[in-house]
PDB file of N, CA and C in Angstrom:
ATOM      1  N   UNK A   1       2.060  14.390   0.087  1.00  0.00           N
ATOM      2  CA  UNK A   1       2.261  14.087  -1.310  1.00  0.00           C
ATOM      3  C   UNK A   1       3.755  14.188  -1.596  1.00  0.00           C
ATOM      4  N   UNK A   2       4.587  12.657  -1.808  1.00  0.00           N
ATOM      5  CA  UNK A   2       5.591  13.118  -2.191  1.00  0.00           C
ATOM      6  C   UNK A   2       5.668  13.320  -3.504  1.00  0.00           C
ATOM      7  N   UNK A   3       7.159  14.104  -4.520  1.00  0.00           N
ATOM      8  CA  UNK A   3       7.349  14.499  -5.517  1.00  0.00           C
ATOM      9  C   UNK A   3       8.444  14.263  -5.743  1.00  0.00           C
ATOM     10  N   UNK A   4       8.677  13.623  -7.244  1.00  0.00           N
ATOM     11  CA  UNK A   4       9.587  13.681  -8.355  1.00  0.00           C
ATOM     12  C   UNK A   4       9.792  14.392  -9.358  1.00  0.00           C
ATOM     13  N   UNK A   5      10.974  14.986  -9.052  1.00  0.00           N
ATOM     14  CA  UNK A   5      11.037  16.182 -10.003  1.00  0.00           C
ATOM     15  C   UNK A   5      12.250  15.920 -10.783  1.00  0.00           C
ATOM     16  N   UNK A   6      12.261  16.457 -12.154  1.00  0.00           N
ATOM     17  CA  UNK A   6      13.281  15.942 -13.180  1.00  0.00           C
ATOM     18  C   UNK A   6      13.448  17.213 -13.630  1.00  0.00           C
ATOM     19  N   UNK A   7      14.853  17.463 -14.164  1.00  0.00           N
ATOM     20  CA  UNK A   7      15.879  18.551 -14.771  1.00  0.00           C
ATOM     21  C   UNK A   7      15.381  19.711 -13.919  1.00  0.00           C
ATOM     22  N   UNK A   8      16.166  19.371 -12.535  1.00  0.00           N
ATOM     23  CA  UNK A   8      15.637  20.415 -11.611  1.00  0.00           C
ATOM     24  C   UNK A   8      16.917  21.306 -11.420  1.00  0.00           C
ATOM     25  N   UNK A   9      16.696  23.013 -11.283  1.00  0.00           N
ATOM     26  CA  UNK A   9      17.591  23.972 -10.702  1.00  0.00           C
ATOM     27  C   UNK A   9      17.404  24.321  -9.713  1.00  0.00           C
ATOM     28  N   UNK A  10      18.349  23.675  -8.703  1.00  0.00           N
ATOM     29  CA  UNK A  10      18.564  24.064  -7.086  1.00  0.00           C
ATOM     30  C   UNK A  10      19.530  25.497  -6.716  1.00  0.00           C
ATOM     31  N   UNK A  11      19.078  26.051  -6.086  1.00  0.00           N
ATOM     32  CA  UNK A  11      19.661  27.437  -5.818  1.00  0.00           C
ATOM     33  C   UNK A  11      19.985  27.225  -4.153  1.00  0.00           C
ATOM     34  N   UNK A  12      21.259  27.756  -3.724  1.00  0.00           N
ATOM     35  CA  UNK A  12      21.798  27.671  -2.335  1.00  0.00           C
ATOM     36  C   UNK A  12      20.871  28.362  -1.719  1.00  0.00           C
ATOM     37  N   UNK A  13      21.088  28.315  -0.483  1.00  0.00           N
ATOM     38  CA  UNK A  13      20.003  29.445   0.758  1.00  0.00           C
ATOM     39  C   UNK A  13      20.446  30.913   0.366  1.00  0.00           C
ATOM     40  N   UNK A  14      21.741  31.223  -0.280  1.00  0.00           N
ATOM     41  CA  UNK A  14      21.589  32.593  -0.166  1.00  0.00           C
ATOM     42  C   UNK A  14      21.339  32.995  -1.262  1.00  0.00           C
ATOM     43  N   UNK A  15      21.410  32.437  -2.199  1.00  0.00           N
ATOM     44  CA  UNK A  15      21.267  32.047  -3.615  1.00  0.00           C
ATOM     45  C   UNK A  15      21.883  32.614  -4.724  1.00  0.00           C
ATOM     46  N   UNK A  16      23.593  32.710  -4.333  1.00  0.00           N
ATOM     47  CA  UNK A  16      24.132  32.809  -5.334  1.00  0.00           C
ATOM     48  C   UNK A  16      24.640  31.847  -5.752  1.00  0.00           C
ATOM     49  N   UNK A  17      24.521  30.499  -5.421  1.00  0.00           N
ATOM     50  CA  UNK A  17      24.800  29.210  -6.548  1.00  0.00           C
ATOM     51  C   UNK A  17      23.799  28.715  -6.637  1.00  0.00           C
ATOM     52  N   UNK A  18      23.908  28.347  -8.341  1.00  0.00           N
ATOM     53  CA  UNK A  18      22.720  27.070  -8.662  1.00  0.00           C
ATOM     54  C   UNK A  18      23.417  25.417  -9.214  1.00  0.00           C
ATOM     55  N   UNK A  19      22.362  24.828  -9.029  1.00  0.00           N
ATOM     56  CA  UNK A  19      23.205  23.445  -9.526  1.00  0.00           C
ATOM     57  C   UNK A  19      21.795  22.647 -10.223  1.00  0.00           C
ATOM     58  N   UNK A  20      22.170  22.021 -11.017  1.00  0.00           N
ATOM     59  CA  UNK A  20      21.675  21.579 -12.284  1.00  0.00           C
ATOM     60  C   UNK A  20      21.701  19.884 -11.823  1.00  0.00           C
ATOM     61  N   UNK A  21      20.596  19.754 -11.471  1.00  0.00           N
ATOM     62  CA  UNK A  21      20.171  17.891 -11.516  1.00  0.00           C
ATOM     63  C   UNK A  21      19.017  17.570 -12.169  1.00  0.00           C
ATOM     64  N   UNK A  22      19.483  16.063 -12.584  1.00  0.00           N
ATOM     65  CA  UNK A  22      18.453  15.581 -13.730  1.00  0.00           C
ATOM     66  C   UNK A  22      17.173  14.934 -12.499  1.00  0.00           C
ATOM     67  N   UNK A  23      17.378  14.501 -11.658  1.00  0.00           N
ATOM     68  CA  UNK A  23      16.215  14.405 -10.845  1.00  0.00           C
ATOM     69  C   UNK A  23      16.187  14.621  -9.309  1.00  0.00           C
ATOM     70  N   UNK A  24      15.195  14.808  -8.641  1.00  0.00           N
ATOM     71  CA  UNK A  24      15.372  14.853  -7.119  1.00  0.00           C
ATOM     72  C   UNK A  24      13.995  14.517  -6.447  1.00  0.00           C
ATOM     73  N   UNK A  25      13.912  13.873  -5.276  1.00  0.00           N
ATOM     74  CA  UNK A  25      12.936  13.543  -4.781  1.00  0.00           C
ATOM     75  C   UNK A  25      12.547  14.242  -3.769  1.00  0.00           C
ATOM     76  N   UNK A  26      11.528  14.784  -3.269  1.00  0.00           N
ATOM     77  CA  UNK A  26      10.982  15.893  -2.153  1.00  0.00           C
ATOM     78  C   UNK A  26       9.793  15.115  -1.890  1.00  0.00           C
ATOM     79  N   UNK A  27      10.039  14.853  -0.238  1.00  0.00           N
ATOM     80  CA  UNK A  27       8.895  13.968   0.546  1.00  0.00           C
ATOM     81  C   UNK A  27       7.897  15.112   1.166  1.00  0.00           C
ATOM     82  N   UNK A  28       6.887  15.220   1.089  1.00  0.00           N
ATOM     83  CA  UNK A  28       5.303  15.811   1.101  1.00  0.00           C
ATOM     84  C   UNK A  28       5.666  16.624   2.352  1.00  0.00           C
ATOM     85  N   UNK A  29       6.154  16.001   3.033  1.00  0.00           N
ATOM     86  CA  UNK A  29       6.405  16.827   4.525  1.00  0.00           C
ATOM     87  C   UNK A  29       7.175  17.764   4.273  1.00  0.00           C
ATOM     88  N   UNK A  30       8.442  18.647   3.667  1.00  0.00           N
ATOM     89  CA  UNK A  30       8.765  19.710   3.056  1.00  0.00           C
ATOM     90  C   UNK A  30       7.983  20.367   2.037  1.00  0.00           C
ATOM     91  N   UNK A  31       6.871  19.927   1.492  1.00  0.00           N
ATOM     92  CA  UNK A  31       6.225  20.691   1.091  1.00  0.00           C
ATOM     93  C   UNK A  31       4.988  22.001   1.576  1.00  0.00           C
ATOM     94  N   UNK A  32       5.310  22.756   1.489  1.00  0.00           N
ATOM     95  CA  UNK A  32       4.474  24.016   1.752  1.00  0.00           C
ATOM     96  C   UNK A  32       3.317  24.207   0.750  1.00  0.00           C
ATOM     97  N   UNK A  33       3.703  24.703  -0.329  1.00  0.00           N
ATOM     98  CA  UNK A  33       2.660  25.613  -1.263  1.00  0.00           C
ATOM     99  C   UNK A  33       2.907  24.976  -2.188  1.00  0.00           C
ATOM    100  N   UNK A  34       2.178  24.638  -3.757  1.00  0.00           N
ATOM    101  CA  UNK A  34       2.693  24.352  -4.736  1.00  0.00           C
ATOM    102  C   UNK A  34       1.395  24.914  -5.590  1.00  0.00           C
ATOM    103  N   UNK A  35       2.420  25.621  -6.704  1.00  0.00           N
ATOM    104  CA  UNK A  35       0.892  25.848  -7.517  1.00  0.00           C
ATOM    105  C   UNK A  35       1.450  25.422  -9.355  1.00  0.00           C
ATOM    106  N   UNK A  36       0.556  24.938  -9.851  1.00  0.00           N
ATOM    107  CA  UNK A  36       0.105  24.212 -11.015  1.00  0.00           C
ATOM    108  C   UNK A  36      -0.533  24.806 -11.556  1.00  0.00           C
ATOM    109  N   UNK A  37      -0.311  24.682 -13.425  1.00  0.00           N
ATOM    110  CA  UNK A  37      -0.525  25.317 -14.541  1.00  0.00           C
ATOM    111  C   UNK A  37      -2.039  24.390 -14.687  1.00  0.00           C
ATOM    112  N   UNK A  38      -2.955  24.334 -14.823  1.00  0.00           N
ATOM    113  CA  UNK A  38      -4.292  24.253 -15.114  1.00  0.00           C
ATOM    114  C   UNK A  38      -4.138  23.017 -16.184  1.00  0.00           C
ATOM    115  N   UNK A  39      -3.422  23.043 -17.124  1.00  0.00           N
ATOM    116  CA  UNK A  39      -2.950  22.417 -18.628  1.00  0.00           C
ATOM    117  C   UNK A  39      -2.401  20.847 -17.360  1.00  0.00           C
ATOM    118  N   UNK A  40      -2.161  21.150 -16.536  1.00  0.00           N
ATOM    119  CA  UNK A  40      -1.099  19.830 -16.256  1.00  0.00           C
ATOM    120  C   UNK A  40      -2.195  18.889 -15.028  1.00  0.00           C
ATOM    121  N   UNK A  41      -3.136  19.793 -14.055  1.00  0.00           N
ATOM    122  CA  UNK A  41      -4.263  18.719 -13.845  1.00  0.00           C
ATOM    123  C   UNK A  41      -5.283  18.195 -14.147  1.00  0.00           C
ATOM    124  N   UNK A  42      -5.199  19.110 -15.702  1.00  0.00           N
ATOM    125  CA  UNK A  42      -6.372  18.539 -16.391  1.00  0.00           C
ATOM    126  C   UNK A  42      -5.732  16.964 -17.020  1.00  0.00           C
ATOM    127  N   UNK A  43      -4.213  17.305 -17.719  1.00  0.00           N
ATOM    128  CA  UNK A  43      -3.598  16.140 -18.288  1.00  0.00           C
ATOM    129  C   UNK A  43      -4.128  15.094 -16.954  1.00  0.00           C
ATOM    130  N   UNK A  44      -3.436  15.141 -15.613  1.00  0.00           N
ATOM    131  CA  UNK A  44      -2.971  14.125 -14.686  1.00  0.00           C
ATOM    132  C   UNK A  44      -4.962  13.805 -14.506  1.00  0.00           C
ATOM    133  N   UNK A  45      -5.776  14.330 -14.757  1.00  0.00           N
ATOM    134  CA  UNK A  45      -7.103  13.873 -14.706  1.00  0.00           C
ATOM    135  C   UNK A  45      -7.835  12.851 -15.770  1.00  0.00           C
ATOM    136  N   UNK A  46      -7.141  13.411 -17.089  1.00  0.00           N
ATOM    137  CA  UNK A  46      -7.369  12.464 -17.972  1.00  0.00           C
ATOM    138  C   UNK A  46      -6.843  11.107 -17.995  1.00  0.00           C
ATOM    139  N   UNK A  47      -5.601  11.186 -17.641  1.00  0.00           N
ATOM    140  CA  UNK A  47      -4.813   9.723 -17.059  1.00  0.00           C
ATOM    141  C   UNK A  47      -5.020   9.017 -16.378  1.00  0.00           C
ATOM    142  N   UNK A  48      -5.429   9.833 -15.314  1.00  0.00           N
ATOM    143  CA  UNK A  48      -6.351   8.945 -13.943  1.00  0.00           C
ATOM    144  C   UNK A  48      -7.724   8.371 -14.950  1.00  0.00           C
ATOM    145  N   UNK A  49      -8.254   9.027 -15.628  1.00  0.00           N
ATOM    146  CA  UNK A  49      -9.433   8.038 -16.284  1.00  0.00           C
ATOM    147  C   UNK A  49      -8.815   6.900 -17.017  1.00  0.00           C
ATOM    148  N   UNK A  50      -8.026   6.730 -18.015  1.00  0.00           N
ATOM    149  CA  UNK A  50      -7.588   5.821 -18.451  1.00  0.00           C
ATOM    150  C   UNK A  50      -7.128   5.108 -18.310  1.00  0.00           C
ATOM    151  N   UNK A  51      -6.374   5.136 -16.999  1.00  0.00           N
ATOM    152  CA  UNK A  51      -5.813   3.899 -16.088  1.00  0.00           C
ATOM    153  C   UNK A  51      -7.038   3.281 -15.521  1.00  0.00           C
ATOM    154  N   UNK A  52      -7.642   3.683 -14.969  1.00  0.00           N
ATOM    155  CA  UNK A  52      -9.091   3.414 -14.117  1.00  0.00           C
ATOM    156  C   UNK A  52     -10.002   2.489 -15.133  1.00  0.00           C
ATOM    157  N   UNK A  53      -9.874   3.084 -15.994  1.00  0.00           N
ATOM    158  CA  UNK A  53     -10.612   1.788 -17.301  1.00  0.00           C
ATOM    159  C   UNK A  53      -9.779   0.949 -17.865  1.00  0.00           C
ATOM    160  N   UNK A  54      -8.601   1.041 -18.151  1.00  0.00           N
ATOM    161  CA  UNK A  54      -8.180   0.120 -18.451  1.00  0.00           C
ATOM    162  C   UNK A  54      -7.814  -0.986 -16.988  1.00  0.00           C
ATOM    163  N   UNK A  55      -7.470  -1.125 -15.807  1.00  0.00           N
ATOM    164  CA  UNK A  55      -7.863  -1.587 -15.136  1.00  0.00           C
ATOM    165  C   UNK A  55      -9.227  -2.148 -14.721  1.00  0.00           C
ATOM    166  N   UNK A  56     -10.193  -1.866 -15.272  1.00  0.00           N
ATOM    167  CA  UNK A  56     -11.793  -2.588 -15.092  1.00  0.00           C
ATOM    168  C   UNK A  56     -11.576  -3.039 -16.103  1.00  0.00           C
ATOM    169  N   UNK A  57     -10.936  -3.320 -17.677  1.00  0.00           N
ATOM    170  CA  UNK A  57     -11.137  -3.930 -17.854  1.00  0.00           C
ATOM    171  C   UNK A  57     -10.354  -5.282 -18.232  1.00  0.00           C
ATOM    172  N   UNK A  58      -9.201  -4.622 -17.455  1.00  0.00           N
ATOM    173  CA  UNK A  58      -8.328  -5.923 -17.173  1.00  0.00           C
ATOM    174  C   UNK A  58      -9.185  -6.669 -16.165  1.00  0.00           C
ATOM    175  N   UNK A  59      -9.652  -6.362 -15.248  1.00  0.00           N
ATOM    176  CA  UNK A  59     -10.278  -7.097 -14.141  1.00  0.00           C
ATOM    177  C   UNK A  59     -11.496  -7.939 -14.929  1.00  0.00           C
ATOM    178  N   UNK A  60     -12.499  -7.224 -15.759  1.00  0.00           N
ATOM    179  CA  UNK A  60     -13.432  -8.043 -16.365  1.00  0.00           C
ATOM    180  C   UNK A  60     -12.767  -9.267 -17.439  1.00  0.00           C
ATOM    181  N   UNK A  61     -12.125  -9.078 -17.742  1.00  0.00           N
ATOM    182  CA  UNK A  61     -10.953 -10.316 -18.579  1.00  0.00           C
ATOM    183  C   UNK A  61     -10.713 -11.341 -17.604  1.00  0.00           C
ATOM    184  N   UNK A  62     -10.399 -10.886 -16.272  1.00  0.00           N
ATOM    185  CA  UNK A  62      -9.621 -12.012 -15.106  1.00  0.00           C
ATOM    186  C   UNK A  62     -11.238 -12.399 -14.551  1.00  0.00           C
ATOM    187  N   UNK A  63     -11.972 -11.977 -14.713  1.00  0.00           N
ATOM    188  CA  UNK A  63     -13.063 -12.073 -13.782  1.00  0.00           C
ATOM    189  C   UNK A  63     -13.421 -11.420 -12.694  1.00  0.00           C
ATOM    190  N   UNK A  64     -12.378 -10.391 -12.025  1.00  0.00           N
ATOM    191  CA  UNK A  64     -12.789  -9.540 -11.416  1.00  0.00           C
ATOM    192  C   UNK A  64     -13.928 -10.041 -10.281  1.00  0.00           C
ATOM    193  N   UNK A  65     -14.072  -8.980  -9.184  1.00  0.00           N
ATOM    194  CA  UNK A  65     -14.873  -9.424  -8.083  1.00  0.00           C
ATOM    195  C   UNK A  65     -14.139  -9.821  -7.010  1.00  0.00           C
ATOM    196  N   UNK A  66     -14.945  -9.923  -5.659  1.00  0.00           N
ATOM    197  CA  UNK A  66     -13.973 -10.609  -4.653  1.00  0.00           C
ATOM    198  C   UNK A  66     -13.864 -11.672  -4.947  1.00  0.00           C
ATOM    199  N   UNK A  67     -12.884 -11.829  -4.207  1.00  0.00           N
ATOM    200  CA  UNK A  67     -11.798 -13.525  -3.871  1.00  0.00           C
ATOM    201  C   UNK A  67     -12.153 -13.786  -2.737  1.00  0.00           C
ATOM    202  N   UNK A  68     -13.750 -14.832  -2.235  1.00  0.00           N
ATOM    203  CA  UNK A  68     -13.762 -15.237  -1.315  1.00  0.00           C
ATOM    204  C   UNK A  68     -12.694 -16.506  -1.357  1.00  0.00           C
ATOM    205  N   UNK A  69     -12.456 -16.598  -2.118  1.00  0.00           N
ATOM    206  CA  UNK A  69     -11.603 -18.295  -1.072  1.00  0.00           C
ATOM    207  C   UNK A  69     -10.313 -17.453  -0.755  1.00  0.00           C
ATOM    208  N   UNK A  70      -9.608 -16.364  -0.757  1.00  0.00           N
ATOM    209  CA  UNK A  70      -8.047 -15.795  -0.013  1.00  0.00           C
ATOM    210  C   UNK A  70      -7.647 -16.043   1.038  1.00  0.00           C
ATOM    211  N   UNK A  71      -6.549 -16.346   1.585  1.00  0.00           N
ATOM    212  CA  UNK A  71      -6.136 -16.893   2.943  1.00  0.00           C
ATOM    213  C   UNK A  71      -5.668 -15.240   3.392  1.00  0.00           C
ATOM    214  N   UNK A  72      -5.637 -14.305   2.746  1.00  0.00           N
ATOM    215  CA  UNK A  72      -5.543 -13.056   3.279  1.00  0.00           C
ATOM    216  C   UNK A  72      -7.157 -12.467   3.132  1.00  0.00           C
ATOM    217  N   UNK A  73      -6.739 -12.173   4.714  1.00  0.00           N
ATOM    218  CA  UNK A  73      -8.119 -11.450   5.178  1.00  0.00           C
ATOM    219  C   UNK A  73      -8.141 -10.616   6.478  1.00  0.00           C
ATOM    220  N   UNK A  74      -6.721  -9.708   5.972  1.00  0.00           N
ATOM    221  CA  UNK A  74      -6.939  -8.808   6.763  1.00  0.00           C
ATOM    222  C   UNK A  74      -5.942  -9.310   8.423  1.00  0.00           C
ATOM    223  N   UNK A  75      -6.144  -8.262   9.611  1.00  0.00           N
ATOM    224  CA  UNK A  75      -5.284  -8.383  10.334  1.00  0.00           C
ATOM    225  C   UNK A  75      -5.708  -8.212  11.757  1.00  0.00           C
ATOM    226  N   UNK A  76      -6.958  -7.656  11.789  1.00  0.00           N
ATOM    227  CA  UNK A  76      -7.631  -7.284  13.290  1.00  0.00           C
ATOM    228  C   UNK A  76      -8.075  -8.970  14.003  1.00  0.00           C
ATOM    229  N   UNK A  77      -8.757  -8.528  15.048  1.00  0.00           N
ATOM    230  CA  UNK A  77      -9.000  -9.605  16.248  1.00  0.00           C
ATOM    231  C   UNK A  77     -10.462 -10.566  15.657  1.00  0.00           C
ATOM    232  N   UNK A  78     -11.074 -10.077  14.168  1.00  0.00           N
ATOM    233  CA  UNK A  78     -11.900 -11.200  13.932  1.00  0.00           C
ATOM    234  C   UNK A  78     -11.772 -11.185  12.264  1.00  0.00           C
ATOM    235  N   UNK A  79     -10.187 -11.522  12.448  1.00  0.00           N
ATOM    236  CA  UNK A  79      -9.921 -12.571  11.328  1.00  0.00           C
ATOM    237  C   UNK A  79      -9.915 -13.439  10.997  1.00  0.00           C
ATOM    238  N   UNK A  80     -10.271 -14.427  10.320  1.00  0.00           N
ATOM    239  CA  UNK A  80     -10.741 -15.934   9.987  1.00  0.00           C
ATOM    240  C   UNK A  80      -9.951 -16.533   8.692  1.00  0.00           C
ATOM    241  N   UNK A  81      -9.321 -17.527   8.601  1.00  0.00           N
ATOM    242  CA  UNK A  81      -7.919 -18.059   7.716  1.00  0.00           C
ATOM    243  C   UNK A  81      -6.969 -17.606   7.219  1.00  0.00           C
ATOM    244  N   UNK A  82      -5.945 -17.873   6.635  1.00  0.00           N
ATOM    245  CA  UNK A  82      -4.878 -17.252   7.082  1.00  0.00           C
ATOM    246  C   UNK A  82      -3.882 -17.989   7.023  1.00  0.00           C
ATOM    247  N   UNK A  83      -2.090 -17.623   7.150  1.00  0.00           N
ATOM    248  CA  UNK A  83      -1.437 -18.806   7.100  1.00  0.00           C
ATOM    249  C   UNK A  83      -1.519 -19.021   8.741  1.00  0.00           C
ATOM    250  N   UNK A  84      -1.227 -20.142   9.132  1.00  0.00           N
ATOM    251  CA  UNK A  84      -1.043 -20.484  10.434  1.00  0.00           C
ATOM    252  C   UNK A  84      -2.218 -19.653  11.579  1.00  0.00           C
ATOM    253  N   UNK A  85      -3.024 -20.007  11.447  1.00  0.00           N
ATOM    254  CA  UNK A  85      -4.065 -19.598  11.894  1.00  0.00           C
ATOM    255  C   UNK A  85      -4.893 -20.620  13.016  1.00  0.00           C
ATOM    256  N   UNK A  86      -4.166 -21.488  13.643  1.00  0.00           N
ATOM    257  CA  UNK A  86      -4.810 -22.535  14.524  1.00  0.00           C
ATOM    258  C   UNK A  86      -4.231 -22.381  16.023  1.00  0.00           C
ATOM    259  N   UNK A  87      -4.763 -20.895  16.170  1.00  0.00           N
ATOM    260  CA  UNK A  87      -4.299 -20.451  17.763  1.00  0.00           C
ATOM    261  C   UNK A  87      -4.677 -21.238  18.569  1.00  0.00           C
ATOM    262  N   UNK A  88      -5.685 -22.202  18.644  1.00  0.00           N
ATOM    263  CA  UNK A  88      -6.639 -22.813  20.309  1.00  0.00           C
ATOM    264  C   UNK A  88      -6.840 -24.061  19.862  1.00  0.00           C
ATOM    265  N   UNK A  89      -6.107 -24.501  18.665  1.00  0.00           N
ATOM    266  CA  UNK A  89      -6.131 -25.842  18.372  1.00  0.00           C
ATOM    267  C   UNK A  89      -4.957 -26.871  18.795  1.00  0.00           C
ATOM    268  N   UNK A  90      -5.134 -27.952  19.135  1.00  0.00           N
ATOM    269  CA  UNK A  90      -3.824 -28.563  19.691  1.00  0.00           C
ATOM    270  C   UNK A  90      -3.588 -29.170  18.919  1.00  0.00           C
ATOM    271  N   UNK A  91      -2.158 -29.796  18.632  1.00  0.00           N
ATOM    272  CA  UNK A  91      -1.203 -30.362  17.745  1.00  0.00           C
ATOM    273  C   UNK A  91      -1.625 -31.983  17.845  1.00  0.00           C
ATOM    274  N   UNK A  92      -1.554 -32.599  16.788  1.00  0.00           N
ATOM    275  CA  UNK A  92      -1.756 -34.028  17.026  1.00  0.00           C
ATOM    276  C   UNK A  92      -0.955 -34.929  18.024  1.00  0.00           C
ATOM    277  N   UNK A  93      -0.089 -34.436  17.960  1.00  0.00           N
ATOM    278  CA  UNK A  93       0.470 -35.611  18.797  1.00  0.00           C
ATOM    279  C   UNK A  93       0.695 -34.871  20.289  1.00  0.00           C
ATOM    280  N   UNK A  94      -0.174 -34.010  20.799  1.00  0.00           N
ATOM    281  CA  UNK A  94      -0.192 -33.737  22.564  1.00  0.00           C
ATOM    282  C   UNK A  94      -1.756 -34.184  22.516  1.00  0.00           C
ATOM    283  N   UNK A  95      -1.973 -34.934  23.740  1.00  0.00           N
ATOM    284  CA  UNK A  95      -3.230 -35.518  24.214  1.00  0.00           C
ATOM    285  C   UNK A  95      -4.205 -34.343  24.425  1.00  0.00           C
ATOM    286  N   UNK A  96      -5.638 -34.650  24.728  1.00  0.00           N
ATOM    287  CA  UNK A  96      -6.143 -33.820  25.562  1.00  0.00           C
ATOM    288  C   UNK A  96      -6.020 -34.954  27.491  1.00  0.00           C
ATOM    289  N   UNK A  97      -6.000 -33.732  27.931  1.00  0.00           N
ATOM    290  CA  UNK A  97      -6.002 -34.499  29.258  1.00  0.00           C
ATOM    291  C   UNK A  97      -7.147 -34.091  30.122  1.00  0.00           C
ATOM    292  N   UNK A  98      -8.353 -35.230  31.239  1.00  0.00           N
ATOM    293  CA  UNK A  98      -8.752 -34.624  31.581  1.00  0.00           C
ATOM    294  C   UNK A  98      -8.661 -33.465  32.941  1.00  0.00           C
ATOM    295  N   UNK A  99      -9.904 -33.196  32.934  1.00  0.00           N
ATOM    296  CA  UNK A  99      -9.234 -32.087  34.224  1.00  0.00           C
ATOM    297  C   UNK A  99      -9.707 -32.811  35.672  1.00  0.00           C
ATOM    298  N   UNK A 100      -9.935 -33.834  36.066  1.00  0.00           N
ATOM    299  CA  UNK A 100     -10.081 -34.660  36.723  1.00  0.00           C
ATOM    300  C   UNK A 100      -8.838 -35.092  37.867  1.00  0.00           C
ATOM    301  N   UNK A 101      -7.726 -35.010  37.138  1.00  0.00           N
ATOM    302  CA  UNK A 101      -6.994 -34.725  38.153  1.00  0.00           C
ATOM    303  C   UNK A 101      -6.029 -33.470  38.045  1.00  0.00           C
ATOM    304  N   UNK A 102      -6.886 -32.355  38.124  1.00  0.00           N
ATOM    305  CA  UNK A 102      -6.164 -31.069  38.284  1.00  0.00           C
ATOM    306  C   UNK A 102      -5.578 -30.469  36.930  1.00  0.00           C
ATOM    307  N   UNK A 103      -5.678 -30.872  35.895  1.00  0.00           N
ATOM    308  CA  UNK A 103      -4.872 -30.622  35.006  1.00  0.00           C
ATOM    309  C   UNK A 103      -3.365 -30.798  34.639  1.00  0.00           C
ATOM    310  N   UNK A 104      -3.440 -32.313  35.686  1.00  0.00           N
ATOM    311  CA  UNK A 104      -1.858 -32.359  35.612  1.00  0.00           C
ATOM    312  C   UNK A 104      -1.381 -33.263  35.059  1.00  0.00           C
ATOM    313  N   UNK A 105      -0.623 -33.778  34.523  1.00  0.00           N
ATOM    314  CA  UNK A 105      -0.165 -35.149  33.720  1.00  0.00           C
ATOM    315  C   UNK A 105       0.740 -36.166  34.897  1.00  0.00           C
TER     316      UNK A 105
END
């Protein structure tokens, strides 16, 4: 979980200086412990609901649902359309040749 933190007081390692920044970013992997006032995941819970609905019902406005016709579909070995997606197909203007004489032109 990374974090953004605003009007933050940084204290040195030995900690007789502090320094005063309006924001700083701390990536999840330095994080250890963090503990939270009760008041602030109840807020970030209520928000998560209201985004969550207002998103369904932006989606019911657009119509919402899958998008079968998307040319994105993903990335593994049984993917089907796509841009440029005609691996084993040959180009119009190379022949097929037969194999009759060896496969050779």
């Amino acid at each position: 979980m990374n974090l953004t933190l605003k009007d933050v007081i940084q204290s040195s390692a030995s900690g007789d200086e502090f320094l005063k920044l309006p924001e700083i970013y701390i990536r999840g992997i330095h994080i250890k412990y963090m503990r939270m006032p009760d008041e602030i995941m109840d807020h970030a819970k209520e928000q998560n609901l209201i985004n969550m609905e207002q998103r369904n019902r932006t989606q019911k406005r657009r119509g919402g649902g899958p998008n079968f016709n998307s040319n994105r579909r993903g990335h593994g070995p049984n993917r089907n359309g796509g841009y440029n997606n005609q691996h084993n197909r040959r180009h119009n203007n190379q022949q097929q040749h037969s194999t009759s004489n060896g496969g050779k032109l």
